[in-house]
N, C-alpha and C. Protein backbone atom coordinates (compact mmCIF):
# COMPACT_ATOMS: atom_id res chain seq x y z
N UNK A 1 -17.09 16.74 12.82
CA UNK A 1 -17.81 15.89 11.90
C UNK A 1 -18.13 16.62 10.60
N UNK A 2 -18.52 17.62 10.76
CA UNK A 2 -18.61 18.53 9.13
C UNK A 2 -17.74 18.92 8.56
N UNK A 3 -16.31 18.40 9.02
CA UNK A 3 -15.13 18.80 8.30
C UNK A 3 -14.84 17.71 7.26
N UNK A 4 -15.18 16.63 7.44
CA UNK A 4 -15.36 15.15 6.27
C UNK A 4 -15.73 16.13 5.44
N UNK A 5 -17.28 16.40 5.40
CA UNK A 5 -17.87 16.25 4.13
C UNK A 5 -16.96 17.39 3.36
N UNK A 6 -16.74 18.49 4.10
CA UNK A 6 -16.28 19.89 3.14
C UNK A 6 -14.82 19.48 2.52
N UNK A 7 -14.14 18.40 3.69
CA UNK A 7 -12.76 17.91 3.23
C UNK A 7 -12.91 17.03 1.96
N UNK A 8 -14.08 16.41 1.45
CA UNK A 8 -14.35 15.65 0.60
C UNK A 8 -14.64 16.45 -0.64
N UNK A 9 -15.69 17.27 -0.31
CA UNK A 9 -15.87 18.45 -1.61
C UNK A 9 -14.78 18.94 -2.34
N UNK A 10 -14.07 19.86 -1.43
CA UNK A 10 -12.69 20.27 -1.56
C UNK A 10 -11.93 19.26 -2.64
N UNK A 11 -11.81 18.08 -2.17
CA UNK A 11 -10.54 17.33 -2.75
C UNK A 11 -11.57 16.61 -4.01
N UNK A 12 -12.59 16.17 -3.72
CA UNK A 12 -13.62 15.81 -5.26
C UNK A 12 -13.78 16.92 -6.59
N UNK A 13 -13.74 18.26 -5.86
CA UNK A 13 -13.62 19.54 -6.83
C UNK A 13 -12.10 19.70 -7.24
N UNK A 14 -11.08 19.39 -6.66
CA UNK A 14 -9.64 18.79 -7.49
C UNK A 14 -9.69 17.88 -8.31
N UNK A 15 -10.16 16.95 -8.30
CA UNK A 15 -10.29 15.76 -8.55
C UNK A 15 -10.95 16.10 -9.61
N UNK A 16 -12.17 16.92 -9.79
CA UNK A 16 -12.62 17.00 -10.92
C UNK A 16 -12.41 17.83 -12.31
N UNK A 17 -11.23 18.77 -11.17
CA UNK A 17 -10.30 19.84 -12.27
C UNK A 17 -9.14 19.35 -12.83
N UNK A 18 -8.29 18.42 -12.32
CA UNK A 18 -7.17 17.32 -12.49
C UNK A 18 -7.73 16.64 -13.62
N UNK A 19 -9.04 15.65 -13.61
CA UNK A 19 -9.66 14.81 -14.67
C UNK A 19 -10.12 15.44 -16.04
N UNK A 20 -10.89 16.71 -15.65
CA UNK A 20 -10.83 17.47 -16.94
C UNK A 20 -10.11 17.92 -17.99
N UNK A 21 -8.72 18.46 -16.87
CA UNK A 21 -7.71 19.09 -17.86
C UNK A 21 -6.87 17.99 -18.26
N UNK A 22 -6.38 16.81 -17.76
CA UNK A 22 -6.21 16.09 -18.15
C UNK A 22 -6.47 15.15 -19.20
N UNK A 23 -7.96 15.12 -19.61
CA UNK A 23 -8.28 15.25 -20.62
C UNK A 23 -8.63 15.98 -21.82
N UNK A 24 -8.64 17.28 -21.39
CA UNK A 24 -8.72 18.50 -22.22
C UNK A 24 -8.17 17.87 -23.71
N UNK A 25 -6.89 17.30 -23.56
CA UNK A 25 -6.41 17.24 -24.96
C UNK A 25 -7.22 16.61 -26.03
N UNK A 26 -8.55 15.55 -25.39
CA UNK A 26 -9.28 15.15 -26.34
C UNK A 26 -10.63 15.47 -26.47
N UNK A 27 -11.20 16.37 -25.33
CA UNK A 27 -12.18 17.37 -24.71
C UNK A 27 -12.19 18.53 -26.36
N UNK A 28 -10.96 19.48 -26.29
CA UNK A 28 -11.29 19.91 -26.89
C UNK A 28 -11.71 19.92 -28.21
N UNK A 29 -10.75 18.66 -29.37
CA UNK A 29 -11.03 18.54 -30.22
C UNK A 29 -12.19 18.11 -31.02
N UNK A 30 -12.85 16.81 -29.70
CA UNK A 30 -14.62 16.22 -29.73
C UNK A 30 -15.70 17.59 -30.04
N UNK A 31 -15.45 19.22 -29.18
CA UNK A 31 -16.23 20.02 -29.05
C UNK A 31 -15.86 20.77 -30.75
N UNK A 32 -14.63 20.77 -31.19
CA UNK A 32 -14.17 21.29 -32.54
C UNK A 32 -15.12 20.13 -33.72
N UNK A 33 -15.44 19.25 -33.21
CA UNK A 33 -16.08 18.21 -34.24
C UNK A 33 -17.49 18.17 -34.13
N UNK A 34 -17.88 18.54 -33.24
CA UNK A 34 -19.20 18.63 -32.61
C UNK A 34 -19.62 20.01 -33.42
N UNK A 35 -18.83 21.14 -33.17
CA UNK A 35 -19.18 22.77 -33.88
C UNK A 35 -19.02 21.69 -35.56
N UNK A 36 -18.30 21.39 -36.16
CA UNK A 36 -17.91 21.33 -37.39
C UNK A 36 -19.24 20.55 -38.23
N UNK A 37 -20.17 19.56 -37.30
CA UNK A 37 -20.75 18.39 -37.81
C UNK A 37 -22.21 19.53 -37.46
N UNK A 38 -22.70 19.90 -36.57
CA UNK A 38 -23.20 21.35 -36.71
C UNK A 38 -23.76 21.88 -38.02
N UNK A 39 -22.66 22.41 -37.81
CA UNK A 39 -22.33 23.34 -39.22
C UNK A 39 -22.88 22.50 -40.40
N UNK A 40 -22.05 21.66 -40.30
CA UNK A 40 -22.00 21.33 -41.74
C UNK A 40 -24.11 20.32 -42.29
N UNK A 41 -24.70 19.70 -41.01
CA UNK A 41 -25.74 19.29 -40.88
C UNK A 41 -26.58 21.01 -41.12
N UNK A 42 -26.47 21.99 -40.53
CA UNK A 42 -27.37 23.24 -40.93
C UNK A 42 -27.02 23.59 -42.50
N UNK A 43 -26.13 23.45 -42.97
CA UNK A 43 -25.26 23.48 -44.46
C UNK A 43 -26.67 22.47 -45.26
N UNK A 44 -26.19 21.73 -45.02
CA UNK A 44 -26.54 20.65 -46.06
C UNK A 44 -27.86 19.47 -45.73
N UNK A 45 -28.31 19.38 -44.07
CA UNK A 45 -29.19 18.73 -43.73
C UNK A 45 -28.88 17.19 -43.19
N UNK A 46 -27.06 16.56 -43.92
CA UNK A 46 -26.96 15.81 -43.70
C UNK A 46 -26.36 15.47 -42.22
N UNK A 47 -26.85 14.59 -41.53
CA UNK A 47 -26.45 14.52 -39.85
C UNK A 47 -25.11 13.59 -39.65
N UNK A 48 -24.86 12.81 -40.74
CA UNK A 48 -23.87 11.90 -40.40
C UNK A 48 -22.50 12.24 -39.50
N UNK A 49 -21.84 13.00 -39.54
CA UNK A 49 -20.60 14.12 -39.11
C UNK A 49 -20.78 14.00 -37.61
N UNK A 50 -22.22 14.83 -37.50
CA UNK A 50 -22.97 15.11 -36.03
C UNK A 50 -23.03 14.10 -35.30
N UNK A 51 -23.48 12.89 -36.07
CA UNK A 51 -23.98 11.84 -35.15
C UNK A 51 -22.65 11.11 -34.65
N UNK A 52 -21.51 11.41 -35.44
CA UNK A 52 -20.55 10.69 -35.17
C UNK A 52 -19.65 11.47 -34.26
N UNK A 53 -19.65 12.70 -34.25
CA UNK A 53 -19.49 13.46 -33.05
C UNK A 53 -19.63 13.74 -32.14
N UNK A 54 -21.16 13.31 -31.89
CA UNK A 54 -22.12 13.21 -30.40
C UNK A 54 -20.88 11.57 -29.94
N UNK A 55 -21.04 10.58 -30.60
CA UNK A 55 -20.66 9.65 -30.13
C UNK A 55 -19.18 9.62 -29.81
N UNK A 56 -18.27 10.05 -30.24
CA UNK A 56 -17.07 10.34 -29.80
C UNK A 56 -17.46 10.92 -28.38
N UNK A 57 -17.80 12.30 -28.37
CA UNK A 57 -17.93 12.79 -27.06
C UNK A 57 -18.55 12.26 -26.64
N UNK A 58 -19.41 11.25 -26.41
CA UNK A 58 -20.07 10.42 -25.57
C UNK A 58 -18.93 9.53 -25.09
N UNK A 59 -18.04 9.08 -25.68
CA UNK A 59 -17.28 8.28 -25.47
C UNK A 59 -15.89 8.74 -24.44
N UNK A 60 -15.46 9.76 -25.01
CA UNK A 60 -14.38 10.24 -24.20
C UNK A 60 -15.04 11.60 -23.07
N UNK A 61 -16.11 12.26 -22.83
CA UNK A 61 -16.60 12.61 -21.60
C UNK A 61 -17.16 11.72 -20.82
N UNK A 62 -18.44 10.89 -21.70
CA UNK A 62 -18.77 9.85 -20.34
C UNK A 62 -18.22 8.39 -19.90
N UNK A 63 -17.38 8.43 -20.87
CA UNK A 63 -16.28 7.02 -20.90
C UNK A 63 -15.09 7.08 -19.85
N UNK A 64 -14.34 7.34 -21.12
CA UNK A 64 -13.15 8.14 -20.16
C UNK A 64 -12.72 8.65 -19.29
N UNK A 65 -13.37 10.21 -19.13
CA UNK A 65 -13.15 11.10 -18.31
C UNK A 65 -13.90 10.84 -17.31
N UNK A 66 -15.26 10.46 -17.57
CA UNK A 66 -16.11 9.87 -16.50
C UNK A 66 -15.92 8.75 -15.58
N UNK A 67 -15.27 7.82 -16.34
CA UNK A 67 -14.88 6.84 -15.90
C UNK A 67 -13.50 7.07 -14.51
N UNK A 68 -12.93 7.77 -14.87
CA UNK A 68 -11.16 8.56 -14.14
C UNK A 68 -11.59 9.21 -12.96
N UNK A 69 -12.95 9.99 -13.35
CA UNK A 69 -13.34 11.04 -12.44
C UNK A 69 -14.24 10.42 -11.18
N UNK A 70 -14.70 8.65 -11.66
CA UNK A 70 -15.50 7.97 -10.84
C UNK A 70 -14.53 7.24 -9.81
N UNK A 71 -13.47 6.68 -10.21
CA UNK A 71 -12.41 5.81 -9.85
C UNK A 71 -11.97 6.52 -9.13
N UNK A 72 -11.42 8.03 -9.09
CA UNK A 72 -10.38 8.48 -8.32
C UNK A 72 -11.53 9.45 -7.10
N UNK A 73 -12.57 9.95 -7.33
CA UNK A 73 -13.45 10.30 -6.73
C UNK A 73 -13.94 8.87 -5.51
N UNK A 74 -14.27 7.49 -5.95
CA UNK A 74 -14.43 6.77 -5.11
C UNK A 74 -13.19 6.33 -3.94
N UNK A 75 -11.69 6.75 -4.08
CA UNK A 75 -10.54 7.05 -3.08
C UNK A 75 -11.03 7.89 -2.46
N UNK A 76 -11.33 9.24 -3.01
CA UNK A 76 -11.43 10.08 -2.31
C UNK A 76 -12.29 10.34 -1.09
N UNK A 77 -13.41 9.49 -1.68
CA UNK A 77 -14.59 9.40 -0.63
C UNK A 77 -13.84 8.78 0.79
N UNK A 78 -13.65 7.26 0.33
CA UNK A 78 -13.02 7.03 1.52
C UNK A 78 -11.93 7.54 2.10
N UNK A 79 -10.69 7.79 1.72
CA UNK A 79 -10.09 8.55 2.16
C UNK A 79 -10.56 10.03 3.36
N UNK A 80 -11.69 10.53 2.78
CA UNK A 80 -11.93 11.92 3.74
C UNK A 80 -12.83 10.83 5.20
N UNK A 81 -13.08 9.76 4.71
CA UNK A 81 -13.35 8.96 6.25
C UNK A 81 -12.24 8.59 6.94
N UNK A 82 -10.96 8.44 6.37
CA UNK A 82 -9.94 8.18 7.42
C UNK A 82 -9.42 9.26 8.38
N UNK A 83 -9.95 8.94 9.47
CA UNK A 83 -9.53 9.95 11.19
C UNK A 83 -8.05 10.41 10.63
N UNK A 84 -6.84 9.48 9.92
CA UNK A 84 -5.52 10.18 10.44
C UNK A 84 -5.04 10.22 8.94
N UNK A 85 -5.74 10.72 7.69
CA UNK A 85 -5.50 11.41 6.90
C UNK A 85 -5.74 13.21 7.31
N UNK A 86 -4.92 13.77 6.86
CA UNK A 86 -4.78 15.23 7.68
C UNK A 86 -5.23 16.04 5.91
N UNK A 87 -4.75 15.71 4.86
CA UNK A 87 -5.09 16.18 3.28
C UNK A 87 -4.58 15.37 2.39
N UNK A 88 -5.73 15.36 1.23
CA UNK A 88 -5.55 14.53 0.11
C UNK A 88 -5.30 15.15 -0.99
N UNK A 89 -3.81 14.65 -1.72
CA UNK A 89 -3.00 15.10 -2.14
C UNK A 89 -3.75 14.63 -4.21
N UNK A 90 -3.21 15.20 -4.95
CA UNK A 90 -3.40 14.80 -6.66
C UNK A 90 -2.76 15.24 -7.19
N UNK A 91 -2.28 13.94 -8.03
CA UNK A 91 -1.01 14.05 -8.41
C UNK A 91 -1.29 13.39 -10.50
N UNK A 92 -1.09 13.99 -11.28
CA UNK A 92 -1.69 13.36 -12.54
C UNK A 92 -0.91 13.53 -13.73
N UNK A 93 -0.70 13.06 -14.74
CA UNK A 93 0.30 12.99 -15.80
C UNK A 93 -0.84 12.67 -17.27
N UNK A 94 -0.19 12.51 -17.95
CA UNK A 94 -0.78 12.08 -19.49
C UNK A 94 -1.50 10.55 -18.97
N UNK A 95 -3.04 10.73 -18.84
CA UNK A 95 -3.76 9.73 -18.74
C UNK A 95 -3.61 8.79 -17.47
N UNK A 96 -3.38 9.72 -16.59
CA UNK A 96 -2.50 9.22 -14.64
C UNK A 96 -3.13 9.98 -14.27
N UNK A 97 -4.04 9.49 -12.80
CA UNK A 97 -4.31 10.51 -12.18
C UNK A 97 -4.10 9.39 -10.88
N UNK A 98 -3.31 10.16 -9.73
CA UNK A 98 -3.17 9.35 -8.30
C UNK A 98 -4.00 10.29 -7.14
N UNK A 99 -4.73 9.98 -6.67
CA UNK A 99 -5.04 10.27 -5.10
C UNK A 99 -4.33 9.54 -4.12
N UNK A 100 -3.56 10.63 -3.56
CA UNK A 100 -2.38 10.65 -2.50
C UNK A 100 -2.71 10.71 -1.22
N UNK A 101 -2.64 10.12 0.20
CA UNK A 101 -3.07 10.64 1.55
C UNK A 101 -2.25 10.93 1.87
N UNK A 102 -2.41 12.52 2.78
CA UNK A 102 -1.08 12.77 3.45
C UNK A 102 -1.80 12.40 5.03
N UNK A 103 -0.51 12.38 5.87
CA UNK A 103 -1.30 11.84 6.98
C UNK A 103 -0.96 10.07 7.45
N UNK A 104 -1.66 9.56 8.00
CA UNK A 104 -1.52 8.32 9.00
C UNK A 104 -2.66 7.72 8.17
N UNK A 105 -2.42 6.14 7.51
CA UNK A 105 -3.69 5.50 7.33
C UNK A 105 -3.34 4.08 7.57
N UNK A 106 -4.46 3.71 8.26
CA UNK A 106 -4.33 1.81 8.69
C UNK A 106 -4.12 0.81 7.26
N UNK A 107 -3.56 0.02 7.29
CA UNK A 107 -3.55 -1.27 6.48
C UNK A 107 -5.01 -1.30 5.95
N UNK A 108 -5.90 -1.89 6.85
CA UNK A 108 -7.37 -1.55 6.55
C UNK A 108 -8.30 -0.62 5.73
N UNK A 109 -7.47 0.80 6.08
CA UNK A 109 -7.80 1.55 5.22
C UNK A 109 -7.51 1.80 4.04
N UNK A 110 -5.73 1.64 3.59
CA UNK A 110 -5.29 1.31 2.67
C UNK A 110 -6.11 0.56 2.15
N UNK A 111 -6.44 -1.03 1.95
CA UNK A 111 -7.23 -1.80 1.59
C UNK A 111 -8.57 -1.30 0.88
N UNK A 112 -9.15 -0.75 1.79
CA UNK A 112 -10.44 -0.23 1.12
C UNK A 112 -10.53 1.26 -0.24
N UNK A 113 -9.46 1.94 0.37
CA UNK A 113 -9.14 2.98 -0.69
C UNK A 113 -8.63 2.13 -1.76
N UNK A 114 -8.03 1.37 -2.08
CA UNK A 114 -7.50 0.64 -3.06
C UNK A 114 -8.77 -0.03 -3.90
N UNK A 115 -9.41 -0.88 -2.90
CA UNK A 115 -10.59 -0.93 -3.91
C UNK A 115 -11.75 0.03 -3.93
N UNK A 116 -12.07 0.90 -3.33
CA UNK A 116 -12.84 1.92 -3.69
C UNK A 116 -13.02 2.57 -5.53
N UNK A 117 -11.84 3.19 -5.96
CA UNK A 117 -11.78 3.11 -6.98
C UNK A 117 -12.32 2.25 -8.16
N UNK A 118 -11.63 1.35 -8.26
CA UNK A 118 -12.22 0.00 -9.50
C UNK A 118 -13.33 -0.35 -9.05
N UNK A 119 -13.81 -0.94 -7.41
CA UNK A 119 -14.98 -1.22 -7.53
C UNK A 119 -15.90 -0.34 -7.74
N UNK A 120 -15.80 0.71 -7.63
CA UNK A 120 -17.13 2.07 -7.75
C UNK A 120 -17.20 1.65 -9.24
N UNK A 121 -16.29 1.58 -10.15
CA UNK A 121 -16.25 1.79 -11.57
C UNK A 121 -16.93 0.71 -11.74
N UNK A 122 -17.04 -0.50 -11.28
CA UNK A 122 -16.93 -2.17 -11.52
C UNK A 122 -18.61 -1.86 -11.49
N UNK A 123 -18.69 -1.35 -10.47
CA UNK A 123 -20.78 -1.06 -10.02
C UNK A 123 -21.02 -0.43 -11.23
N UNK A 124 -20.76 0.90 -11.28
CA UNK A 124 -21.57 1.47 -12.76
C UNK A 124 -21.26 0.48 -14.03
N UNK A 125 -19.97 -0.05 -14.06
CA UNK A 125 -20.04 -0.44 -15.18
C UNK A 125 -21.23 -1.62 -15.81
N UNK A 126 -20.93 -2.53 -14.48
CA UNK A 126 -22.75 -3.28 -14.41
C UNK A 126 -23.70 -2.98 -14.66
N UNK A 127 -24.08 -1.97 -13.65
CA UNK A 127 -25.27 -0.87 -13.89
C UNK A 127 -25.44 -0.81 -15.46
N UNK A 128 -24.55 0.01 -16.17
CA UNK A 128 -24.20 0.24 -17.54
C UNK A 128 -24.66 -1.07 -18.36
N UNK A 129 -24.18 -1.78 -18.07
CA UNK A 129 -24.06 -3.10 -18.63
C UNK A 129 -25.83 -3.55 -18.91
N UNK A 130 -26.05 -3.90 -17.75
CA UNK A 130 -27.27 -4.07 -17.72
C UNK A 130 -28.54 -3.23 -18.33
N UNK A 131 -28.21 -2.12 -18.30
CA UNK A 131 -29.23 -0.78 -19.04
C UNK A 131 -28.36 -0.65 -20.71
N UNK A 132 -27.46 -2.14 -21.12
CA UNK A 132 -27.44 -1.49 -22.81
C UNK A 132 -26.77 -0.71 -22.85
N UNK A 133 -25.68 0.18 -22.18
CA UNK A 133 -25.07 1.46 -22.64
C UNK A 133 -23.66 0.63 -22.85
N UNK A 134 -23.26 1.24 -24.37
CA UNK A 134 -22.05 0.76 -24.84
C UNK A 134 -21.33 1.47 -23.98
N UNK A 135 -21.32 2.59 -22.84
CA UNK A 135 -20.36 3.12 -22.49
C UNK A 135 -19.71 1.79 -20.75
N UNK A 136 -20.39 0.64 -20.82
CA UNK A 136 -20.26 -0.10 -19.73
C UNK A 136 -18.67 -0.56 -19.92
N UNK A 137 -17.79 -0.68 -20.94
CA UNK A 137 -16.68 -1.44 -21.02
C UNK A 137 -15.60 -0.47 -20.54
N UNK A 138 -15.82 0.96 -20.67
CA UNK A 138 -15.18 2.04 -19.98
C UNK A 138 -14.63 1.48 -18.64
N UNK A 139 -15.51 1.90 -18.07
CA UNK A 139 -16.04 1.56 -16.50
C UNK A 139 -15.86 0.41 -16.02
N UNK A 140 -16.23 -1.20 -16.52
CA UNK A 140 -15.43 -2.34 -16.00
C UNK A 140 -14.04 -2.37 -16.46
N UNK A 141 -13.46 -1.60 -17.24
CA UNK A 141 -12.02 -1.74 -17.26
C UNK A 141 -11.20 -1.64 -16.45
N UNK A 142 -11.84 -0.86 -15.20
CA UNK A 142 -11.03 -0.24 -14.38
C UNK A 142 -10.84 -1.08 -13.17
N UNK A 143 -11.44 -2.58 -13.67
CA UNK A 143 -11.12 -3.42 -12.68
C UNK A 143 -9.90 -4.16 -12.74
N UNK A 144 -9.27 -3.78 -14.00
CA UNK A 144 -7.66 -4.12 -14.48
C UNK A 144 -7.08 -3.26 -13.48
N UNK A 145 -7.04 -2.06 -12.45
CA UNK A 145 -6.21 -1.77 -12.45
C UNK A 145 -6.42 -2.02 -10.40
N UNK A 146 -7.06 -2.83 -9.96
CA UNK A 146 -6.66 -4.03 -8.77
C UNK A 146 -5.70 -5.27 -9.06
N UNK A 147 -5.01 -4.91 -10.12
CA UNK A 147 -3.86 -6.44 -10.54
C UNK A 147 -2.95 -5.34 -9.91
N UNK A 148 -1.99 -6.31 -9.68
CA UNK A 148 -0.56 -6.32 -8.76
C UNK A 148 0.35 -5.15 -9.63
N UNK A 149 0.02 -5.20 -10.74
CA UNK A 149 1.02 -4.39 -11.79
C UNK A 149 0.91 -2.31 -11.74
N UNK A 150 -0.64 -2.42 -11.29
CA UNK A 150 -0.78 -1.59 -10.96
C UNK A 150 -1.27 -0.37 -9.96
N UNK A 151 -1.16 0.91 -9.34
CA UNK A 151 -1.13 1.38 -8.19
C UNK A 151 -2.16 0.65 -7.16
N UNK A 152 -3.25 0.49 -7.86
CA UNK A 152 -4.85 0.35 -6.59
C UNK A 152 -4.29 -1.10 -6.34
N UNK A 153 -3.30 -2.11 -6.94
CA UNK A 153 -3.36 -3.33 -6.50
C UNK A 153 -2.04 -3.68 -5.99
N UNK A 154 -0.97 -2.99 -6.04
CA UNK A 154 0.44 -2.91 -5.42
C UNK A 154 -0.02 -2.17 -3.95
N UNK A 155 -0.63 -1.35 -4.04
CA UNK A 155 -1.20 -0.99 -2.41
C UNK A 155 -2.11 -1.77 -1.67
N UNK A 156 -2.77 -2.75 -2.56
CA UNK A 156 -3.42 -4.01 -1.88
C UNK A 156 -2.82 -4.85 -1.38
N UNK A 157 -1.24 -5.49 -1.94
CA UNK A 157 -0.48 -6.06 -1.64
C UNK A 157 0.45 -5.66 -0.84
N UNK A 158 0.55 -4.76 -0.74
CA UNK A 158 1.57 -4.01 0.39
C UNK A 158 1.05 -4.41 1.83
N UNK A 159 -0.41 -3.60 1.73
CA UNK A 159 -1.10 -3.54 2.49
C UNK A 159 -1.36 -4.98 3.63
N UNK A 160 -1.59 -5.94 2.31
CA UNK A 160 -1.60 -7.14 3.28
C UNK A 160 -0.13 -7.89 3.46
N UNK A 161 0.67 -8.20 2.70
CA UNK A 161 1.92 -8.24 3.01
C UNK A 161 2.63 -7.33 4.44
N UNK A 162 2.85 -6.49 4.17
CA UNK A 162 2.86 -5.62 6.04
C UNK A 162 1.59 -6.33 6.90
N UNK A 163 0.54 -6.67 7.08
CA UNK A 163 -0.27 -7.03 7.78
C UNK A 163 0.43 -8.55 8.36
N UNK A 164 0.71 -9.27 6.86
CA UNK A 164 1.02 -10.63 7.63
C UNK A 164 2.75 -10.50 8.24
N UNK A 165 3.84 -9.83 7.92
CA UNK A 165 4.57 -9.21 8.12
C UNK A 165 4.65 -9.00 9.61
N UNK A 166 4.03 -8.43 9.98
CA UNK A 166 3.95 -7.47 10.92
C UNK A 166 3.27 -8.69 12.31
N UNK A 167 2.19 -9.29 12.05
CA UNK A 167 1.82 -10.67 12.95
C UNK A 167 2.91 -11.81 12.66
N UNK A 168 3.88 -11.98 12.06
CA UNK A 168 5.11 -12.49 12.07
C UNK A 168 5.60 -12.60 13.21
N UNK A 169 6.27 -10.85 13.35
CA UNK A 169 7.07 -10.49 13.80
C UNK A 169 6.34 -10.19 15.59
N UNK A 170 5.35 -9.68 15.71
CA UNK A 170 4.58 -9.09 16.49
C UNK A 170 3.36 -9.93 16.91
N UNK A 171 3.05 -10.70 17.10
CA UNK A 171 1.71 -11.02 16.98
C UNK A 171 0.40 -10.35 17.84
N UNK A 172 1.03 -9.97 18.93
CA UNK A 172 0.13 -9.28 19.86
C UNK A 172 -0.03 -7.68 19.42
N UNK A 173 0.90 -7.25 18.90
CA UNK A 173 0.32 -5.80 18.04
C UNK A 173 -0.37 -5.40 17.20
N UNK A 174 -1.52 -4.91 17.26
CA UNK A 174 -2.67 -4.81 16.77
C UNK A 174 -1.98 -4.11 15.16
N UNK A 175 -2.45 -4.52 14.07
CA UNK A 175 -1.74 -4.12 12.84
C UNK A 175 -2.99 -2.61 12.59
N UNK A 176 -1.99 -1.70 11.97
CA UNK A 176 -2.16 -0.27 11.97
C UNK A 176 -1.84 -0.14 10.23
């Protein structure tokens, strides 16, 4: 039983090094604008630069990156509850990040890892929503990506497609 949680840490502390560097490319330049608006506000007194710098990085750390790091972190969670996942795999590209199970997982589970993601995002983004933070449209965006077109919703459809599939063919076999 204490191997969940550490199996979860483990793959959430990937998860959170994958999302970072992955964004790094716009990480760093926000922190180059942030030093520059700084500067230039101790220079001269005027804040405008600064203020518009805080808000960028507000935007692409707690937007963005936050947003990626909530979505793929809420797979992960469930995922370290599935008995016949054995390790969770990450896999990420220019603005892609996939949580992979290696291992055995039910239809069922599939299902719920699929929406785990968007809906975790779908909650804060409400949350967000409701408390006024422009950063809420981040975060419900990510309920675009339960459509069919893309990964969290082609594995929804799989998922139940093999389910009805499978009671087709089988009906007395319990779907796995």
């Amino acid at each position: 039983m204490a191997e969940t949680p550490r199996r979860a840490a483990r793959a959430l502390a990937r998860v959170a090094r994958c999302v970072l560097t992955g964004f790094s490319w716009a990480l760093v330049p926000v922190a180059v604008m942030l030093a520059a608006g700084a500067a230039y506000r101790a220079g001269s007194g005027e804040s405008g630069l600064l203020n518009l710098a805080w808000l960028l990085a507000l935007h692409v750390a707690g937007g963005a990156a936050g947003s990626y790091l909530l979505h793929e972190g809420g797979h992960v969670l469930v995922l370290s509850a599935c008995p016949g996942v054995r390790d969770i795999g990450i896999h990420s590209g220019l603005l892609r990040f996939s949580v992979v199970p290696r291992g055995e997982i039910t239809r069922t589970e599939s299902i719920l890892t699929a929406l785990a993601g968007p809906g975790l995002c779908g909650l804060a983004g409400l949350a967000l929503l409701a408390g006024g933070s422009p950063l809420a449209w981040w975060y419900l965006a990510h309920l675009a990506f339960l459509l069919p077109v893309f990964g969290d919703g082609r594995s929804i459809v799989r998922a139940v497609r093999g389910a009805r599939d499978q009671a087709a063919v089988a009906p007395d076999v319990p779907n796995r």
